[in-house]
Protein backbone atom coordinates (compact mmCIF):
# COMPACT_ATOMS: atom_id res chain seq x y z
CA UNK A 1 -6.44 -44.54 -20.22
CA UNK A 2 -10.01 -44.60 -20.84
CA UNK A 3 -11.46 -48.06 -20.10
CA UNK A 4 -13.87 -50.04 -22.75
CA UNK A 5 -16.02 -50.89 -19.85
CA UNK A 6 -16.63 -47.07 -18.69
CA UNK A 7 -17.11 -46.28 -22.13
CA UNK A 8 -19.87 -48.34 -22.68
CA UNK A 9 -21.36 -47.75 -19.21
CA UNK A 10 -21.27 -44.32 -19.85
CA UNK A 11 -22.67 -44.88 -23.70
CA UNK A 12 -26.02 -46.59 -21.89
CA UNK A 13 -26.33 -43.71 -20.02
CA UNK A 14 -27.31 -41.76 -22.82
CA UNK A 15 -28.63 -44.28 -25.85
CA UNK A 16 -32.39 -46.07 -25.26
CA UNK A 17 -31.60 -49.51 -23.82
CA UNK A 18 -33.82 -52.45 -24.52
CA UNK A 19 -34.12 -55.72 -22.70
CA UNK A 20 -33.98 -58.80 -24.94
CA UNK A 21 -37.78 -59.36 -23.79
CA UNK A 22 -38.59 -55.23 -25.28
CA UNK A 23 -36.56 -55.96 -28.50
CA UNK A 24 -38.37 -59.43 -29.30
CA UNK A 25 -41.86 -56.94 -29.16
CA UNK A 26 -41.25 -55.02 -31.78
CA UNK A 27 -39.40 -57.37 -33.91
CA UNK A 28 -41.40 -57.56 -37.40
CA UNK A 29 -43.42 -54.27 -36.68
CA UNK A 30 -43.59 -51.56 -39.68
CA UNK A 31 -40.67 -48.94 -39.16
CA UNK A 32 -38.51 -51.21 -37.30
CA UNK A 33 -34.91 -52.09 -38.35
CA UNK A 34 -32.75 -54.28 -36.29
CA UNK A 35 -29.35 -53.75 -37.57
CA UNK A 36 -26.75 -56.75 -36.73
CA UNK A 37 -22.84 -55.38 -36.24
CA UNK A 38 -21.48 -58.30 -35.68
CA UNK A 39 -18.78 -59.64 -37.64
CA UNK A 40 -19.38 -61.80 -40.74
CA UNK A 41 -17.98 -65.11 -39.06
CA UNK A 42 -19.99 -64.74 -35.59
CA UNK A 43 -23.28 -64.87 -38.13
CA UNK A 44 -22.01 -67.64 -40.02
CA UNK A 45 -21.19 -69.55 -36.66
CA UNK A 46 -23.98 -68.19 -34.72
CA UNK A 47 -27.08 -67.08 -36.92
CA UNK A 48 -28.81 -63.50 -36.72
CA UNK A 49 -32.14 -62.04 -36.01
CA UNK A 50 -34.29 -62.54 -38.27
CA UNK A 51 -34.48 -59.70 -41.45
CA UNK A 52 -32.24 -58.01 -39.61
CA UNK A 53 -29.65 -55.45 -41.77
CA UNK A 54 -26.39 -56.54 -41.25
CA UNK A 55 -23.55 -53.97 -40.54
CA UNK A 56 -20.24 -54.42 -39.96
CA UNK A 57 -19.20 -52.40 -37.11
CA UNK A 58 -16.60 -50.97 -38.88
CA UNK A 59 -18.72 -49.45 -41.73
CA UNK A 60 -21.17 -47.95 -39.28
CA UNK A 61 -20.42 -44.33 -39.39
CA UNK A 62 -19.61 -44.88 -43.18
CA UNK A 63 -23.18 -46.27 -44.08
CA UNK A 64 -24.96 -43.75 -41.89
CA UNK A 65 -23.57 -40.72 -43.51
CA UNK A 66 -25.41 -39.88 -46.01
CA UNK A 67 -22.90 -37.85 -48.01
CA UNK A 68 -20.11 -40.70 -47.52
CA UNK A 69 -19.90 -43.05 -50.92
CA UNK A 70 -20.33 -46.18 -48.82
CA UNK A 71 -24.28 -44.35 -47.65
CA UNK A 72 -26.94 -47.05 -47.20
CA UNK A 73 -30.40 -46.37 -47.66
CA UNK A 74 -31.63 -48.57 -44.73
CA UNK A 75 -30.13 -45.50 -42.53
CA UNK A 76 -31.93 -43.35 -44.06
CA UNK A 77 -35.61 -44.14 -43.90
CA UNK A 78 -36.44 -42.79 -40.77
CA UNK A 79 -37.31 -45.78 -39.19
CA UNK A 80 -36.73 -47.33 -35.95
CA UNK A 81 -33.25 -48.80 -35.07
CA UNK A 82 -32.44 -51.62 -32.77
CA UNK A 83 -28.93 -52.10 -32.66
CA UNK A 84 -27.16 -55.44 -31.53
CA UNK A 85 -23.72 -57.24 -31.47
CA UNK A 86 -23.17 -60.53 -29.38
CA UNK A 87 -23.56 -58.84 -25.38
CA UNK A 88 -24.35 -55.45 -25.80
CA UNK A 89 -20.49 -53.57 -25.81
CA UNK A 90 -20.44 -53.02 -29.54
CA UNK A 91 -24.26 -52.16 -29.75
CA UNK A 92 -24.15 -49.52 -27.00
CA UNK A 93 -20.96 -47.88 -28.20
CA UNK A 94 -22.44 -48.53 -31.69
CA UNK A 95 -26.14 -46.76 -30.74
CA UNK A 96 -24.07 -43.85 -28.82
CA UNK A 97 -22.02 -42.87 -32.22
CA UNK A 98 -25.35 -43.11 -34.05
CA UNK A 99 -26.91 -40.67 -31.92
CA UNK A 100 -24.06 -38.25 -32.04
CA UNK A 101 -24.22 -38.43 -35.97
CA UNK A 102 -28.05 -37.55 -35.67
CA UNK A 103 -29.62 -40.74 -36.64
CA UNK A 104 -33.18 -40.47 -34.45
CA UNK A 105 -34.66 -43.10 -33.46
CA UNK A 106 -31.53 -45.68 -32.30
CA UNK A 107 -31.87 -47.95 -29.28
CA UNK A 108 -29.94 -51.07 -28.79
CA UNK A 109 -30.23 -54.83 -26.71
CA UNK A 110 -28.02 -54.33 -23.57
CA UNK A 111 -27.87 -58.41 -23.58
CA UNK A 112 -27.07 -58.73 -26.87
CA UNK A 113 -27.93 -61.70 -29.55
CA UNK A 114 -26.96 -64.10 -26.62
CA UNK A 115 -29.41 -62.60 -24.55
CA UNK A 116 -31.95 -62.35 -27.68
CA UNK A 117 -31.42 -66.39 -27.95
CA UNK A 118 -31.57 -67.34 -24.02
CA UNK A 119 -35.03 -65.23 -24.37
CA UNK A 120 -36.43 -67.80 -27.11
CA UNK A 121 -35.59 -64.87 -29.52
CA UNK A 122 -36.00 -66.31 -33.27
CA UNK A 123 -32.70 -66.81 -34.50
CA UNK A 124 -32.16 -67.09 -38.71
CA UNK A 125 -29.43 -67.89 -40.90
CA UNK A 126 -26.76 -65.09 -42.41
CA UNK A 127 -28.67 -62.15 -44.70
């Protein structure tokens, strides 16, 4: 069986990795998206990144394909993407399957939002 952990270990091996600390620098600049994939509850509970896009991380692949009916335009602008979930598993899995679908451009907070917040990270309520 192939083990969560060594998938994701193996994901970051490939996908840009940011730092908590490199994401919080370019949060607000032009071209940059961060895209939440946590699930709807954990940003009710817990708060997001500020303008951050949220998608569920089961729509992912579904909103990045362009010629899939559930297509969002947010994937499609050619901007930066910083990916994040709550410690970095879902992100770096997440970033990997971006990368493979040819989104350019994707990178993604090993730490996660909880290592966004214990960085003084701004933290904003849901959408």
């Amino acid at each position: 069986m192939k083990r969560v952990k060594d998938m994701v270990a193996a994901a970051n091996e490939t996908v840009d990795c940011l730092s908590a600390e490199e994401a919080m620098a370019l949060h607000g600049q032009d071209g940059v998206t961060f895209v939440d994939l946590r699930d709807p509850r954990e940003l009710q509970r817990d708060g997001m990144v500020p303008d951050a896009f949220h998608c569920p991380r089961g729509m992912l692949e579904f909103w990045i394909d362009p010629e899939s009916p559930y297509a969002k335009d947010q994937f499609q602008t050619g901007n930066r993407f910083v990916f994040y979930c709550a410690s970095g598993w879902r992100s770096a899995l997440s970033a990997k399957v971006a990368q493979d679908m040819g989104l350019e451009n994707v990178s993604h907070i090993v730490n996660g939002f909880g290592g966004w917040k214990k960085a003084g990270g701004a933290v904003g309520e849901k959408g």
